[in-house]
C-alpha atoms as a PDB file:
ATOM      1  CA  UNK A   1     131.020  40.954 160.343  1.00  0.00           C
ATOM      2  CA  UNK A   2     130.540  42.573 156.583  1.00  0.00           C
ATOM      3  CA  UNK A   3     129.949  40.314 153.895  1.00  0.00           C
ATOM      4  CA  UNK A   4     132.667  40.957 151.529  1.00  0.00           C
ATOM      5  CA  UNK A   5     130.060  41.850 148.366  1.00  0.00           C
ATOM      6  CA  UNK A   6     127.176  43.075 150.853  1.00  0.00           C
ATOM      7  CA  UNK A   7     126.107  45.534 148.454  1.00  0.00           C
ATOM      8  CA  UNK A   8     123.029  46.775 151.547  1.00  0.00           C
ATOM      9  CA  UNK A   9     125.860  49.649 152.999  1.00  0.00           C
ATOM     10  CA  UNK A  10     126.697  52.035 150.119  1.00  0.00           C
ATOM     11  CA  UNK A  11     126.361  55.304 150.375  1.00  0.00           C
ATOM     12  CA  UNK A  12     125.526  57.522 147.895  1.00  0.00           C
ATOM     13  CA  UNK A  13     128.322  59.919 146.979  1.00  0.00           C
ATOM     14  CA  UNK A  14     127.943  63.116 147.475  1.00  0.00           C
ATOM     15  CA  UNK A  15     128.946  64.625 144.283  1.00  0.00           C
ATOM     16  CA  UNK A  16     128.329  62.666 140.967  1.00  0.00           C
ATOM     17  CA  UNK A  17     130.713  60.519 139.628  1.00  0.00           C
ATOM     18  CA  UNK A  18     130.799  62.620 136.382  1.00  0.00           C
ATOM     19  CA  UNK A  19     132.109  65.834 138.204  1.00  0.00           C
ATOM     20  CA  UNK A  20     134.977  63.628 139.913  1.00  0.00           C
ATOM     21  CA  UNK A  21     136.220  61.374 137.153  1.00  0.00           C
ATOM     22  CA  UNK A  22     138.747  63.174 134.770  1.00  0.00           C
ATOM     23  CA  UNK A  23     141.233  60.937 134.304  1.00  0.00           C
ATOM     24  CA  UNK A  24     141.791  62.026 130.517  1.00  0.00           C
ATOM     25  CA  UNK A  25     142.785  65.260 131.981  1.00  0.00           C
ATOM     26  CA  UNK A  26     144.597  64.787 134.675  1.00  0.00           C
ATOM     27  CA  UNK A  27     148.079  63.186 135.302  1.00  0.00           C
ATOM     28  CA  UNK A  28     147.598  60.217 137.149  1.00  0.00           C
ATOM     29  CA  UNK A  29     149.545  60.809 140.611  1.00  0.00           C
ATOM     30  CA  UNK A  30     150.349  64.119 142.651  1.00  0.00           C
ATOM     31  CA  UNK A  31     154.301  62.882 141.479  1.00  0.00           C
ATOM     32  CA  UNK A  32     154.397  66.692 139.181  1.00  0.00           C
ATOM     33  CA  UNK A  33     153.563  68.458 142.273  1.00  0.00           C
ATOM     34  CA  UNK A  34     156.188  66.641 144.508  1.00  0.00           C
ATOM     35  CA  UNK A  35     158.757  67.040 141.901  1.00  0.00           C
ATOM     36  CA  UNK A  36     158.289  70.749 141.603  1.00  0.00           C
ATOM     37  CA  UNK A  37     158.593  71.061 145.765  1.00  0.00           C
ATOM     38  CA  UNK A  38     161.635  69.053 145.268  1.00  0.00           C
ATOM     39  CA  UNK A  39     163.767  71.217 142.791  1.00  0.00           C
ATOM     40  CA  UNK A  40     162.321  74.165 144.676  1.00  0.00           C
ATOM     41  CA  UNK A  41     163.904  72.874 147.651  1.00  0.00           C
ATOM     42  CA  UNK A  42     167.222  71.544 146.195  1.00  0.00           C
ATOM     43  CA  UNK A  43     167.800  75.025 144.229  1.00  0.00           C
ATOM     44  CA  UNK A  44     167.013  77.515 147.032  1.00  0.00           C
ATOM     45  CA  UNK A  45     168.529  77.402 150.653  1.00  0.00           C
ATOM     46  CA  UNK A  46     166.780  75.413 153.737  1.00  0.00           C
ATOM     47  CA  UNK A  47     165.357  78.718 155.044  1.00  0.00           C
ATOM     48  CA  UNK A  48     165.348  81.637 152.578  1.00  0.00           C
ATOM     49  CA  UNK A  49     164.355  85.438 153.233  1.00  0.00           C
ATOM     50  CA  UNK A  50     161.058  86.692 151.547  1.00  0.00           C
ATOM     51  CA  UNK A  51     163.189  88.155 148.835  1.00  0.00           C
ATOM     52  CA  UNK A  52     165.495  85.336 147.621  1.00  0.00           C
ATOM     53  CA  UNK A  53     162.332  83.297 147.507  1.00  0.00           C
ATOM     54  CA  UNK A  54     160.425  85.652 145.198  1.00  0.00           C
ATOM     55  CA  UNK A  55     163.744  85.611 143.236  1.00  0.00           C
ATOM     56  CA  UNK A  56     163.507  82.304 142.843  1.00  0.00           C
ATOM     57  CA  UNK A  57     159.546  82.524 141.898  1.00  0.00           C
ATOM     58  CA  UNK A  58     160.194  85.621 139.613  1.00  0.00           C
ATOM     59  CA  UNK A  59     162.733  83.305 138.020  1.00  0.00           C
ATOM     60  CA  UNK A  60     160.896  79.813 138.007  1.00  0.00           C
ATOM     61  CA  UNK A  61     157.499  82.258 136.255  1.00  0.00           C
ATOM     62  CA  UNK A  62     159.859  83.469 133.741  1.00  0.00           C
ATOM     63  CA  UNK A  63     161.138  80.042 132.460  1.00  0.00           C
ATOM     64  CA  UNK A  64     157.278  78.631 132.852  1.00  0.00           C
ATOM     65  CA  UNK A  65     156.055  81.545 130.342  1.00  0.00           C
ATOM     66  CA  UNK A  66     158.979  80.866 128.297  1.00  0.00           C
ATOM     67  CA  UNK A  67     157.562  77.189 127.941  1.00  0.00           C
ATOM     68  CA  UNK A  68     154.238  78.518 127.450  1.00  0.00           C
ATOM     69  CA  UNK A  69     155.290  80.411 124.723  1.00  0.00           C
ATOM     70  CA  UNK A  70     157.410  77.835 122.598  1.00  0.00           C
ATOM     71  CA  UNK A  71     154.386  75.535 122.830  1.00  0.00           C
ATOM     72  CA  UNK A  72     151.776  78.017 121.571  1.00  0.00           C
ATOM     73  CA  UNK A  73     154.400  78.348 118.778  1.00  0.00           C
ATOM     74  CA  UNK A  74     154.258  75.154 118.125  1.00  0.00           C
ATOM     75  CA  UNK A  75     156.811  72.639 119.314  1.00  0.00           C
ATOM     76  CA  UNK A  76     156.084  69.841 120.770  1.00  0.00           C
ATOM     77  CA  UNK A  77     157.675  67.656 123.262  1.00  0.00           C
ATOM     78  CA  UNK A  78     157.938  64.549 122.549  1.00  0.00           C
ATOM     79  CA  UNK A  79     157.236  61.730 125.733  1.00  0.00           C
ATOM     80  CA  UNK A  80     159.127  59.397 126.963  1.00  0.00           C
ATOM     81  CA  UNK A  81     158.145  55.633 125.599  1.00  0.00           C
ATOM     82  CA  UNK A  82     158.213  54.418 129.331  1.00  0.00           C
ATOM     83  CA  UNK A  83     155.521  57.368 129.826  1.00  0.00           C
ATOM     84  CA  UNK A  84     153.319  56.636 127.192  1.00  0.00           C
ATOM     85  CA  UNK A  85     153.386  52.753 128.175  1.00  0.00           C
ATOM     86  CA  UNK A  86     152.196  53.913 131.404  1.00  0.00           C
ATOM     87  CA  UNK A  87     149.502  55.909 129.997  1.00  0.00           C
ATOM     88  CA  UNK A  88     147.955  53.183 128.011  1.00  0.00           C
ATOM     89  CA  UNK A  89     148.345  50.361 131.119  1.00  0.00           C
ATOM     90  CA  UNK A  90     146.372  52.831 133.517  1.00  0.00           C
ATOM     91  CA  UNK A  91     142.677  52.130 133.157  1.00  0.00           C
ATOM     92  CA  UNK A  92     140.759  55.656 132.616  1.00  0.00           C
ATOM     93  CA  UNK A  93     137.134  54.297 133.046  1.00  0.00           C
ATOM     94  CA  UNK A  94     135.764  53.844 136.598  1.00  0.00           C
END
């Protein structure tokens, strides 16, 4: 039976922590990706053709360069409080 702190069975990782931990720059779940699938799914059909599917990717790329632009002109967007209360409980150093 492991001893809870038995510190004899680490194994070295093998990529440095430094090249894994980028918590500053990252968001801290996969939730952006999952929400993304999720209006993709709501806003096209169960089972679309290859073309109403680009349509809808032609369409989403349009609206994400529009976004692009307006924030390399400057606006900016402000956060949610709830979001930035989040950002300050997680803890960013491992």
């Amino acid at each position: 039976v492991p001893v809870k702190n038995d510190l004899t069975n680490l194994v070295i990782p093998q990529f440095q922590i430094n090249y894994w931990k980028l918590c500053k720059e990252l968001p801290r779940t996969n939730n952006n990706i999952e929400v993304w699938h999720k209006s993709l799914s709501h806003e096209s059909e169960s089972h679309p053709t290859i073309l109403k599917l680009l349509k809808h990717l032609r369409y989403e790329q349009r609206m994400t360069e529009q976004l692009f632009d307006e924030i390399k002109s400057g606006r900016i967007f402000q956060r949610s409080k709830k979001e930035v209360k989040k950002d300050k409980a997680t803890p960013r150093k491992l």
